[in-house]
PDB file of N, CA and C in Angstrom:
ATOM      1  N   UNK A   1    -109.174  99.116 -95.523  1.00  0.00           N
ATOM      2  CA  UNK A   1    -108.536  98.828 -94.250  1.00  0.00           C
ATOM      3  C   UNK A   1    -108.828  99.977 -93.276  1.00  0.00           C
ATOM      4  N   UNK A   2    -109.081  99.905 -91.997  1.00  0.00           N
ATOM      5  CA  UNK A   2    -109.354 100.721 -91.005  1.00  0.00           C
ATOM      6  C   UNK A   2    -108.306 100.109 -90.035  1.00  0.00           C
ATOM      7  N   UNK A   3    -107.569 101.506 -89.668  1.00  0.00           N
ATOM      8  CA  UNK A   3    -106.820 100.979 -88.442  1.00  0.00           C
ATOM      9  C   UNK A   3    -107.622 101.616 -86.637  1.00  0.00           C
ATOM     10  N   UNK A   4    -107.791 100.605 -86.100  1.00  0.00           N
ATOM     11  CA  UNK A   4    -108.178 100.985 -84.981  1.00  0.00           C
ATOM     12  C   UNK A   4    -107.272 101.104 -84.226  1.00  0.00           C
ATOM     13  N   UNK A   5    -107.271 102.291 -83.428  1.00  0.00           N
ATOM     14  CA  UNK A   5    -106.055 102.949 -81.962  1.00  0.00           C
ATOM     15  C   UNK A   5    -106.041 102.519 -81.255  1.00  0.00           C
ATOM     16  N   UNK A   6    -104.832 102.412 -80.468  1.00  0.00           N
ATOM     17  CA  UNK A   6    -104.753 101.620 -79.419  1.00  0.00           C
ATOM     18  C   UNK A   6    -105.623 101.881 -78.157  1.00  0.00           C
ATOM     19  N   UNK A   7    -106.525 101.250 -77.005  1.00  0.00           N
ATOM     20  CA  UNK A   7    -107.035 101.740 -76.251  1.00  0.00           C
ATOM     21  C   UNK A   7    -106.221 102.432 -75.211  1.00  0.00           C
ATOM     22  N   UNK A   8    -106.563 102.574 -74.443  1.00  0.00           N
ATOM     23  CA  UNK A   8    -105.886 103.580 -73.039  1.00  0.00           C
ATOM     24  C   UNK A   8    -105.340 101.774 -72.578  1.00  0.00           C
ATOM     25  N   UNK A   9    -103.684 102.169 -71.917  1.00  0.00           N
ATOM     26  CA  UNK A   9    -103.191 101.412 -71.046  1.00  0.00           C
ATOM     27  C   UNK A   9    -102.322 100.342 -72.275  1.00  0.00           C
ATOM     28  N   UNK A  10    -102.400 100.693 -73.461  1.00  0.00           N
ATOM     29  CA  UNK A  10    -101.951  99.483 -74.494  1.00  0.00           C
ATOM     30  C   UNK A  10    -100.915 100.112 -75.274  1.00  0.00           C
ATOM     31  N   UNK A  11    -100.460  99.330 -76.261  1.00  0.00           N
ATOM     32  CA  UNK A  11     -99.192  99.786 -76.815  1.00  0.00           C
ATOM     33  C   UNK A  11     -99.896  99.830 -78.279  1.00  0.00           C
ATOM     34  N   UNK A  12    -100.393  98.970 -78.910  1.00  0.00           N
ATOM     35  CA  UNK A  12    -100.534  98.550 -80.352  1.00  0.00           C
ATOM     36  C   UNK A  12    -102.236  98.510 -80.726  1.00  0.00           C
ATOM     37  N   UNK A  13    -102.629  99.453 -81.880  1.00  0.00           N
ATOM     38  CA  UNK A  13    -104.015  98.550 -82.019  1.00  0.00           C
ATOM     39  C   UNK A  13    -104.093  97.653 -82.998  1.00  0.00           C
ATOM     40  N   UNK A  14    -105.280  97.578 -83.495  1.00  0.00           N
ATOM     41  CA  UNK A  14    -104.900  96.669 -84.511  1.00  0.00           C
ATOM     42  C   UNK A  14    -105.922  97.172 -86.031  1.00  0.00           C
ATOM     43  N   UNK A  15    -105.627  96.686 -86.977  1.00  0.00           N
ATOM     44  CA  UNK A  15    -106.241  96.461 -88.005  1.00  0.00           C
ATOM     45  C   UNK A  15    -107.293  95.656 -88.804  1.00  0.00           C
ATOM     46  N   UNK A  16    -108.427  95.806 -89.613  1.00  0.00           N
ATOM     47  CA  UNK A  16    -109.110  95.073 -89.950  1.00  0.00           C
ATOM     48  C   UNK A  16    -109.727  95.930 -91.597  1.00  0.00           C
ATOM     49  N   UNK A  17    -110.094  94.517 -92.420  1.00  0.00           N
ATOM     50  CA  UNK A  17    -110.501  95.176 -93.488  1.00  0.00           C
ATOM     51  C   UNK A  17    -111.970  94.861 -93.769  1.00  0.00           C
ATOM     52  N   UNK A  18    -112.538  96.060 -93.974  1.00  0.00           N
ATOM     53  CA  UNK A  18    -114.027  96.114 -94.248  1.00  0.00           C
ATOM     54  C   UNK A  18    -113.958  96.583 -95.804  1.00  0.00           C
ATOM     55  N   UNK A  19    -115.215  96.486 -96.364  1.00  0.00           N
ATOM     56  CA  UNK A  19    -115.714  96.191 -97.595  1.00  0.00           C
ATOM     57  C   UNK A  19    -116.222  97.695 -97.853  1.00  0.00           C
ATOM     58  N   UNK A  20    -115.909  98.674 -98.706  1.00  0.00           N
ATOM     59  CA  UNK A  20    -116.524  99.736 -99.241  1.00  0.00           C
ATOM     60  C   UNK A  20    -117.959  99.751 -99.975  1.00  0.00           C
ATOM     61  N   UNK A  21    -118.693  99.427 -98.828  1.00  0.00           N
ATOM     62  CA  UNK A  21    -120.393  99.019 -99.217  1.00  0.00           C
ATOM     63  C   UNK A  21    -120.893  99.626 -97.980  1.00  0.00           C
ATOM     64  N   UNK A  22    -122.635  99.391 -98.106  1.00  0.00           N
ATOM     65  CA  UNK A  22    -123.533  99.670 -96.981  1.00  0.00           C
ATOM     66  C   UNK A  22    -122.685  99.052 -95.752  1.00  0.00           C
ATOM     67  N   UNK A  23    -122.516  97.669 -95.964  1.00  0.00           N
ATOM     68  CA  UNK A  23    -122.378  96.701 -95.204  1.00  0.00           C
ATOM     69  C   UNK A  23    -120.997  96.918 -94.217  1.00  0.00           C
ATOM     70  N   UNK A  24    -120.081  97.513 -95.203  1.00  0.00           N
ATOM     71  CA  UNK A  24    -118.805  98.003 -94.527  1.00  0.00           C
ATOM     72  C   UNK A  24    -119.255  99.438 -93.420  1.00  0.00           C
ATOM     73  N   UNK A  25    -120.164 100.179 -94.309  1.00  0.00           N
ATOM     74  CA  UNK A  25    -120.002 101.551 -92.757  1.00  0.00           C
ATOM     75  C   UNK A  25    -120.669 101.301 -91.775  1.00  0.00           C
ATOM     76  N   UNK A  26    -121.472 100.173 -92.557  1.00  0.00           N
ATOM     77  CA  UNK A  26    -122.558  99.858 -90.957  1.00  0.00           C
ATOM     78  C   UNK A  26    -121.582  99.171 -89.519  1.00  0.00           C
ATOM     79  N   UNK A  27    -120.800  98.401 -90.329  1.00  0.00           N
ATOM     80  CA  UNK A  27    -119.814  98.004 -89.314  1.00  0.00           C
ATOM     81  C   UNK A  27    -118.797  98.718 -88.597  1.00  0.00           C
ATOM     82  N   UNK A  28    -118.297  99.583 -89.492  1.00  0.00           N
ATOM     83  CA  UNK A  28    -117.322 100.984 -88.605  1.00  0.00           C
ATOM     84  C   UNK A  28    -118.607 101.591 -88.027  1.00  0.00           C
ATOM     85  N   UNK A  29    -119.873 102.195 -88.325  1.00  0.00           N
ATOM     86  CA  UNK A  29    -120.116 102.893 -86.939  1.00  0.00           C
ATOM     87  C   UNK A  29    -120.956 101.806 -86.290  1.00  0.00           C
ATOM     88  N   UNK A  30    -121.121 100.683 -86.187  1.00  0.00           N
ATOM     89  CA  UNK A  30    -121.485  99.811 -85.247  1.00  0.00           C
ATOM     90  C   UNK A  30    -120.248  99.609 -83.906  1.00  0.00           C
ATOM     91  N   UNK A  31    -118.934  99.952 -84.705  1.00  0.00           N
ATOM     92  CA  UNK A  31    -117.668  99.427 -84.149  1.00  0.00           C
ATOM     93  C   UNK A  31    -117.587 100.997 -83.401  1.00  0.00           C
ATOM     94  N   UNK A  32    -117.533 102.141 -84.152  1.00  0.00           N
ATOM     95  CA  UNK A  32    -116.983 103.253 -83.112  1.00  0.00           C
ATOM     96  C   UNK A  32    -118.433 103.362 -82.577  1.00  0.00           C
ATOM     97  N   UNK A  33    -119.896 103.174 -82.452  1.00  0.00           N
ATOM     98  CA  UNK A  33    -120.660 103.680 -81.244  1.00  0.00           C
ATOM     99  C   UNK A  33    -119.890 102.627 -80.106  1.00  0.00           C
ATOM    100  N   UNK A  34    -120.117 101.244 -80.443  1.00  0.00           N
ATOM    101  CA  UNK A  34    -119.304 100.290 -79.481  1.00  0.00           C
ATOM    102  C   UNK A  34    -118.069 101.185 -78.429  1.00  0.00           C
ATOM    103  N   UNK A  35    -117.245 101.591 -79.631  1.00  0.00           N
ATOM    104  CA  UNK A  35    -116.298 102.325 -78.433  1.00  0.00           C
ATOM    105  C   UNK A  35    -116.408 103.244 -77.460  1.00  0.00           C
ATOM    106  N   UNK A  36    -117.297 104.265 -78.382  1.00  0.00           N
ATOM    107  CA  UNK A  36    -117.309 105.007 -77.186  1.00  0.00           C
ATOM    108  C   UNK A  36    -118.032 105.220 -76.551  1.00  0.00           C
ATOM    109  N   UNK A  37    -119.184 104.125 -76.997  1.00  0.00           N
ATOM    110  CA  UNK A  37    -119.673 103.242 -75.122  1.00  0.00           C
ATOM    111  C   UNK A  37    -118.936 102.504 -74.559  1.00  0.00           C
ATOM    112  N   UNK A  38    -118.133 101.923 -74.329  1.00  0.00           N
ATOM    113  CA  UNK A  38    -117.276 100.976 -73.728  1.00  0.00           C
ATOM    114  C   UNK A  38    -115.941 101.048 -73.605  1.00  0.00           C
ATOM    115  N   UNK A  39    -115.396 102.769 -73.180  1.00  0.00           N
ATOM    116  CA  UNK A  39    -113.794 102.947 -73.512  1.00  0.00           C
ATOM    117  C   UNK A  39    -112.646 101.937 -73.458  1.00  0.00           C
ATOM    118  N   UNK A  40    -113.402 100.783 -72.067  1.00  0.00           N
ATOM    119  CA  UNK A  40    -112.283 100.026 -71.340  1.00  0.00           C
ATOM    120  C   UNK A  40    -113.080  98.530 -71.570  1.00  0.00           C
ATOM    121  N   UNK A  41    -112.756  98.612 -73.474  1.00  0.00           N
ATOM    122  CA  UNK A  41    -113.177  97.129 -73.809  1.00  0.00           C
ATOM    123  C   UNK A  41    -111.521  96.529 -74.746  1.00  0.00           C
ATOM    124  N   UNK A  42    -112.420  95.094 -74.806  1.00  0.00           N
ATOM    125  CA  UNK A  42    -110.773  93.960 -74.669  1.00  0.00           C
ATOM    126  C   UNK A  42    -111.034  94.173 -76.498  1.00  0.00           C
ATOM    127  N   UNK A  43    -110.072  93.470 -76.870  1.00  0.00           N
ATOM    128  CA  UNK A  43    -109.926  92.423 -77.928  1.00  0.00           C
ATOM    129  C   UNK A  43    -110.976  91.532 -78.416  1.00  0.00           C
ATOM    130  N   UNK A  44    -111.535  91.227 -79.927  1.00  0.00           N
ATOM    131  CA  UNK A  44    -112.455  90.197 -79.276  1.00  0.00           C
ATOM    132  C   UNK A  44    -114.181  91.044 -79.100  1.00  0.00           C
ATOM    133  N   UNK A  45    -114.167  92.046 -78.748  1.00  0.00           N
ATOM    134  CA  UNK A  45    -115.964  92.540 -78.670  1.00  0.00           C
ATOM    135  C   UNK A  45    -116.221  93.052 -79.462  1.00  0.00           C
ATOM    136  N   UNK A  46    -117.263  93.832 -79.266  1.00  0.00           N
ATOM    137  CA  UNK A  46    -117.861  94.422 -80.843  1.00  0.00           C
ATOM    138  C   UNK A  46    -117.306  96.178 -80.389  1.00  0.00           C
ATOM    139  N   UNK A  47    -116.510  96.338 -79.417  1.00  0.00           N
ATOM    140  CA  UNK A  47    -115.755  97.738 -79.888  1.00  0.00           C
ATOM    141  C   UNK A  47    -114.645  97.593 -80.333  1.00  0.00           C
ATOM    142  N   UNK A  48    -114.306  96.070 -79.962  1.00  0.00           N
ATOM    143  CA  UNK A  48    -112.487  95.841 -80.759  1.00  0.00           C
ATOM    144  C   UNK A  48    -112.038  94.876 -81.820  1.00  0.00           C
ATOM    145  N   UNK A  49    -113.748  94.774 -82.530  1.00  0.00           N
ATOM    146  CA  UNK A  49    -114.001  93.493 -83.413  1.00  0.00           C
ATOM    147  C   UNK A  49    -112.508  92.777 -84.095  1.00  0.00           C
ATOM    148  N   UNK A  50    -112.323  91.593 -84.207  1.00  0.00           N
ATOM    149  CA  UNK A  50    -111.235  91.082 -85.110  1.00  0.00           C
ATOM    150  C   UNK A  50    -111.290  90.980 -86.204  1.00  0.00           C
ATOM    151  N   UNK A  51    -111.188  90.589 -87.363  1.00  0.00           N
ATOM    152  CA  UNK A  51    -111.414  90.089 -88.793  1.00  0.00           C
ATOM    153  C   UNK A  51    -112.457  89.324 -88.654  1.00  0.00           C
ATOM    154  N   UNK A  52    -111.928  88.111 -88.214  1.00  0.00           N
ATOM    155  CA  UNK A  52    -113.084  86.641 -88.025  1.00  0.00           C
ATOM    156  C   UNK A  52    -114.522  87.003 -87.509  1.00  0.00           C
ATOM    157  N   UNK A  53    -114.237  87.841 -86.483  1.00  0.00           N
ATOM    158  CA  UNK A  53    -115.906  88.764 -86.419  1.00  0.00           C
ATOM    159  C   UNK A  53    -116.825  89.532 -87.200  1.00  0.00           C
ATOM    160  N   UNK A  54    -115.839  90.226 -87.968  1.00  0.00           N
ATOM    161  CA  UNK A  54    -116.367  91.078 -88.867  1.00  0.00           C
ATOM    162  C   UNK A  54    -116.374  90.486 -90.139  1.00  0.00           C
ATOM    163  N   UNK A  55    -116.283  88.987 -90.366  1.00  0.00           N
ATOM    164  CA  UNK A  55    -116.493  88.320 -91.645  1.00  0.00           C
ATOM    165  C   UNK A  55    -117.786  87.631 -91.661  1.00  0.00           C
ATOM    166  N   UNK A  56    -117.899  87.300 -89.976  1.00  0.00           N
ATOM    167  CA  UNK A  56    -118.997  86.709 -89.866  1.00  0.00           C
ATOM    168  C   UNK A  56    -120.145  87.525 -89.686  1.00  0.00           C
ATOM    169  N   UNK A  57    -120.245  88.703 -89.294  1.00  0.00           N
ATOM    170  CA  UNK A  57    -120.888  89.796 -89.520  1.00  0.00           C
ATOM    171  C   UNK A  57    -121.677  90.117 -90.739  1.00  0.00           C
ATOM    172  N   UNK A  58    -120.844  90.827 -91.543  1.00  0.00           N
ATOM    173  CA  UNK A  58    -120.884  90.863 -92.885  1.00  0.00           C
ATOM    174  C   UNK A  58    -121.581  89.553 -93.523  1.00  0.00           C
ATOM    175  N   UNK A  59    -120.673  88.416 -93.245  1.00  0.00           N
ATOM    176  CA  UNK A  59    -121.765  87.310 -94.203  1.00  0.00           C
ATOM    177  C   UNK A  59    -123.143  87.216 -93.653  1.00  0.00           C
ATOM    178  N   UNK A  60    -123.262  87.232 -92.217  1.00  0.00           N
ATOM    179  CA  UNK A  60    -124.640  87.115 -91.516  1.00  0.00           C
ATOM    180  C   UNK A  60    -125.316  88.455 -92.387  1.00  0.00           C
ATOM    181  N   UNK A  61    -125.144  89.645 -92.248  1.00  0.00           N
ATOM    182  CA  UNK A  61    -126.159  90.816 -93.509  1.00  0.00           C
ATOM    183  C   UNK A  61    -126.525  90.213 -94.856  1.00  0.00           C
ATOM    184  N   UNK A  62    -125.341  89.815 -95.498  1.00  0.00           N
ATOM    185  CA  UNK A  62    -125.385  89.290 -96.712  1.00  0.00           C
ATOM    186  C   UNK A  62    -126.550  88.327 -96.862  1.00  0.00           C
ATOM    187  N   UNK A  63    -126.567  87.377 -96.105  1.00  0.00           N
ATOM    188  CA  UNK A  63    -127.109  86.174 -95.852  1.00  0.00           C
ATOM    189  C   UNK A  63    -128.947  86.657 -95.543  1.00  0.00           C
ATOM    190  N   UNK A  64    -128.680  87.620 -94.926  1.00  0.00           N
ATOM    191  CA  UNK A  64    -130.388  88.312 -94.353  1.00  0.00           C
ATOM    192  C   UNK A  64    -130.487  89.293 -95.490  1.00  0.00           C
ATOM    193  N   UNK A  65    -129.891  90.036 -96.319  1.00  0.00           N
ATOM    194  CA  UNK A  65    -130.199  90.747 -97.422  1.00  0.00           C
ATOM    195  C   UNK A  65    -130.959  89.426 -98.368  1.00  0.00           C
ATOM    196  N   UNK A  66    -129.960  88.489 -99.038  1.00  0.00           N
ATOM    197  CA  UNK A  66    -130.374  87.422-100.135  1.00  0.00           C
ATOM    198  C   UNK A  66    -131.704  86.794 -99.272  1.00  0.00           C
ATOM    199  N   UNK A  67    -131.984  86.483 -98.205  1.00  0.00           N
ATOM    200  CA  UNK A  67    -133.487  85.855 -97.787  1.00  0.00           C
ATOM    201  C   UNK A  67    -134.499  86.805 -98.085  1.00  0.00           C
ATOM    202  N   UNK A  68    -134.612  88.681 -97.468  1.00  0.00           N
ATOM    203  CA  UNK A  68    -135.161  89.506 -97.434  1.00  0.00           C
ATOM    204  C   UNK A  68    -135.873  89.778 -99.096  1.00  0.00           C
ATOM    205  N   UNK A  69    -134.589  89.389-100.246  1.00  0.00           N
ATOM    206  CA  UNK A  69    -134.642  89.265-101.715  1.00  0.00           C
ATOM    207  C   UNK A  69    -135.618  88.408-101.959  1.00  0.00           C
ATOM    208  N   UNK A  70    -135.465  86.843-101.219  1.00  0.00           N
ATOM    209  CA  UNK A  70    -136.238  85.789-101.495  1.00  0.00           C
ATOM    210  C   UNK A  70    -137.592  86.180-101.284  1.00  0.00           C
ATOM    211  N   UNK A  71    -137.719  86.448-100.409  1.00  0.00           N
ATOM    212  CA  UNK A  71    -139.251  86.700 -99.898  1.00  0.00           C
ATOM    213  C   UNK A  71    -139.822  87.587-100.737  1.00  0.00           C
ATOM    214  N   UNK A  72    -139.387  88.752-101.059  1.00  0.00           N
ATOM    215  CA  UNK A  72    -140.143  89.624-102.002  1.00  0.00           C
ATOM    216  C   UNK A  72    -140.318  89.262-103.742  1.00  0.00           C
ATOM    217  N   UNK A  73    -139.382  88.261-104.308  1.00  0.00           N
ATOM    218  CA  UNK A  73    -139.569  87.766-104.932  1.00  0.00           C
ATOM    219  C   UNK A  73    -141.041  86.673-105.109  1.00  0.00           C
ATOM    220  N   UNK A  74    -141.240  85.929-104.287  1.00  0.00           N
ATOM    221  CA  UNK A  74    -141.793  84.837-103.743  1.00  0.00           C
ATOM    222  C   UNK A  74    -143.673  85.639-103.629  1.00  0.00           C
ATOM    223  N   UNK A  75    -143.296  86.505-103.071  1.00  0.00           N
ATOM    224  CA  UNK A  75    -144.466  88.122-102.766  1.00  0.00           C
ATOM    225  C   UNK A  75    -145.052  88.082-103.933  1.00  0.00           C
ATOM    226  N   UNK A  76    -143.842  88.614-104.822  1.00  0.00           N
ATOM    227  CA  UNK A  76    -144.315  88.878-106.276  1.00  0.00           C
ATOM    228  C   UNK A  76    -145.122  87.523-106.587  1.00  0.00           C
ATOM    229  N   UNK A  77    -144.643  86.311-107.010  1.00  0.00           N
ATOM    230  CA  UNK A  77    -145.193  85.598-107.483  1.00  0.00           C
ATOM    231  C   UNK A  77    -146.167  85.392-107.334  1.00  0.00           C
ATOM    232  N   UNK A  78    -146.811  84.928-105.727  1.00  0.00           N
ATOM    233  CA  UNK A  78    -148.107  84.725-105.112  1.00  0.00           C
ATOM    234  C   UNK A  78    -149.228  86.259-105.721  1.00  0.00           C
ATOM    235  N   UNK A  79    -148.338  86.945-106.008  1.00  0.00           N
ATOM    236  CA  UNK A  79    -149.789  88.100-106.298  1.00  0.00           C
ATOM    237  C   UNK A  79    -150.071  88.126-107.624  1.00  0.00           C
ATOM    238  N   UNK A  80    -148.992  87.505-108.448  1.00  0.00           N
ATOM    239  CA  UNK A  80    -149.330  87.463-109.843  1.00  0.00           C
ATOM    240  C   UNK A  80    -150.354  85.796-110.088  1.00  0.00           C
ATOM    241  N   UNK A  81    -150.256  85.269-109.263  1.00  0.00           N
ATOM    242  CA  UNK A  81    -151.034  83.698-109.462  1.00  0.00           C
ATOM    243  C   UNK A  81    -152.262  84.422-108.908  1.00  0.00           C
ATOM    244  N   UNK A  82    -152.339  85.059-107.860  1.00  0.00           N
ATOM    245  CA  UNK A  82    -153.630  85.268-107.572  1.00  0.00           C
ATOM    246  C   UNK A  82    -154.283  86.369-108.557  1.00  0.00           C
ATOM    247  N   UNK A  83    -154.160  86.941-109.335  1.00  0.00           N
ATOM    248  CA  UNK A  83    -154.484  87.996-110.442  1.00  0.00           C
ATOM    249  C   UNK A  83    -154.407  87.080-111.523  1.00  0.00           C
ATOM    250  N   UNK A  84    -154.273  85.803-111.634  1.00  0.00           N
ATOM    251  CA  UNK A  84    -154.256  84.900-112.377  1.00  0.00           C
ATOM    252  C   UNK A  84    -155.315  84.076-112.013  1.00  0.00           C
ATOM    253  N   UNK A  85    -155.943  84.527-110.817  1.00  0.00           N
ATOM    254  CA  UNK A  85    -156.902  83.708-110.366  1.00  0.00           C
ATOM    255  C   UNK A  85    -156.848  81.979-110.193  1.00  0.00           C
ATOM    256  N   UNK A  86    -155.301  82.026-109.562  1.00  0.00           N
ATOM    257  CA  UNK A  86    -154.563  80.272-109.489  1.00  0.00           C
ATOM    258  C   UNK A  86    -154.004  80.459-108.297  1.00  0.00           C
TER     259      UNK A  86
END
């Protein structure tokens, strides 16, 4: 869980839970460069991401890691058929 501070002019921030992986720090410092480029951002962006953002986030990496897998798998094969001369 990471709690994010409230911005300037607000009362409350809010909370969100990221995953103790690559995938999780990439998103905290994706989230704090966001901030502090954008001091006077809402709810909702990628400096004040929600859950629902950062799930879809995360699955979108996930999702481009397992293809990135596919392909090099797939790599492999084609070079072993061709050293197979097939």
């Amino acid at each position: 869980m990471v709690g994010l501070p409230p911005r300037s002019g607000e009362l409350h921030g809010h909370t969100v839970a990221l995953p103790y992986n690559q995938h999780g720090v990439a998103m905290l410092l994706r989230t704090l460069r966001e901030r502090s480029e954008k001091p006077e951002s809402f709810i909702g962006t990628k400096a004040e991401p929600t859950q629902y953002q950062l799930d879809k986030w995360l699955s979108a990496m996930a999702a481009q890691k397992r293809e990135a897998a596919k392909a090099a798998v797939a790599a492999e094969i084609e070079e072993g058929l061709a050293a197979l001369g097939l």
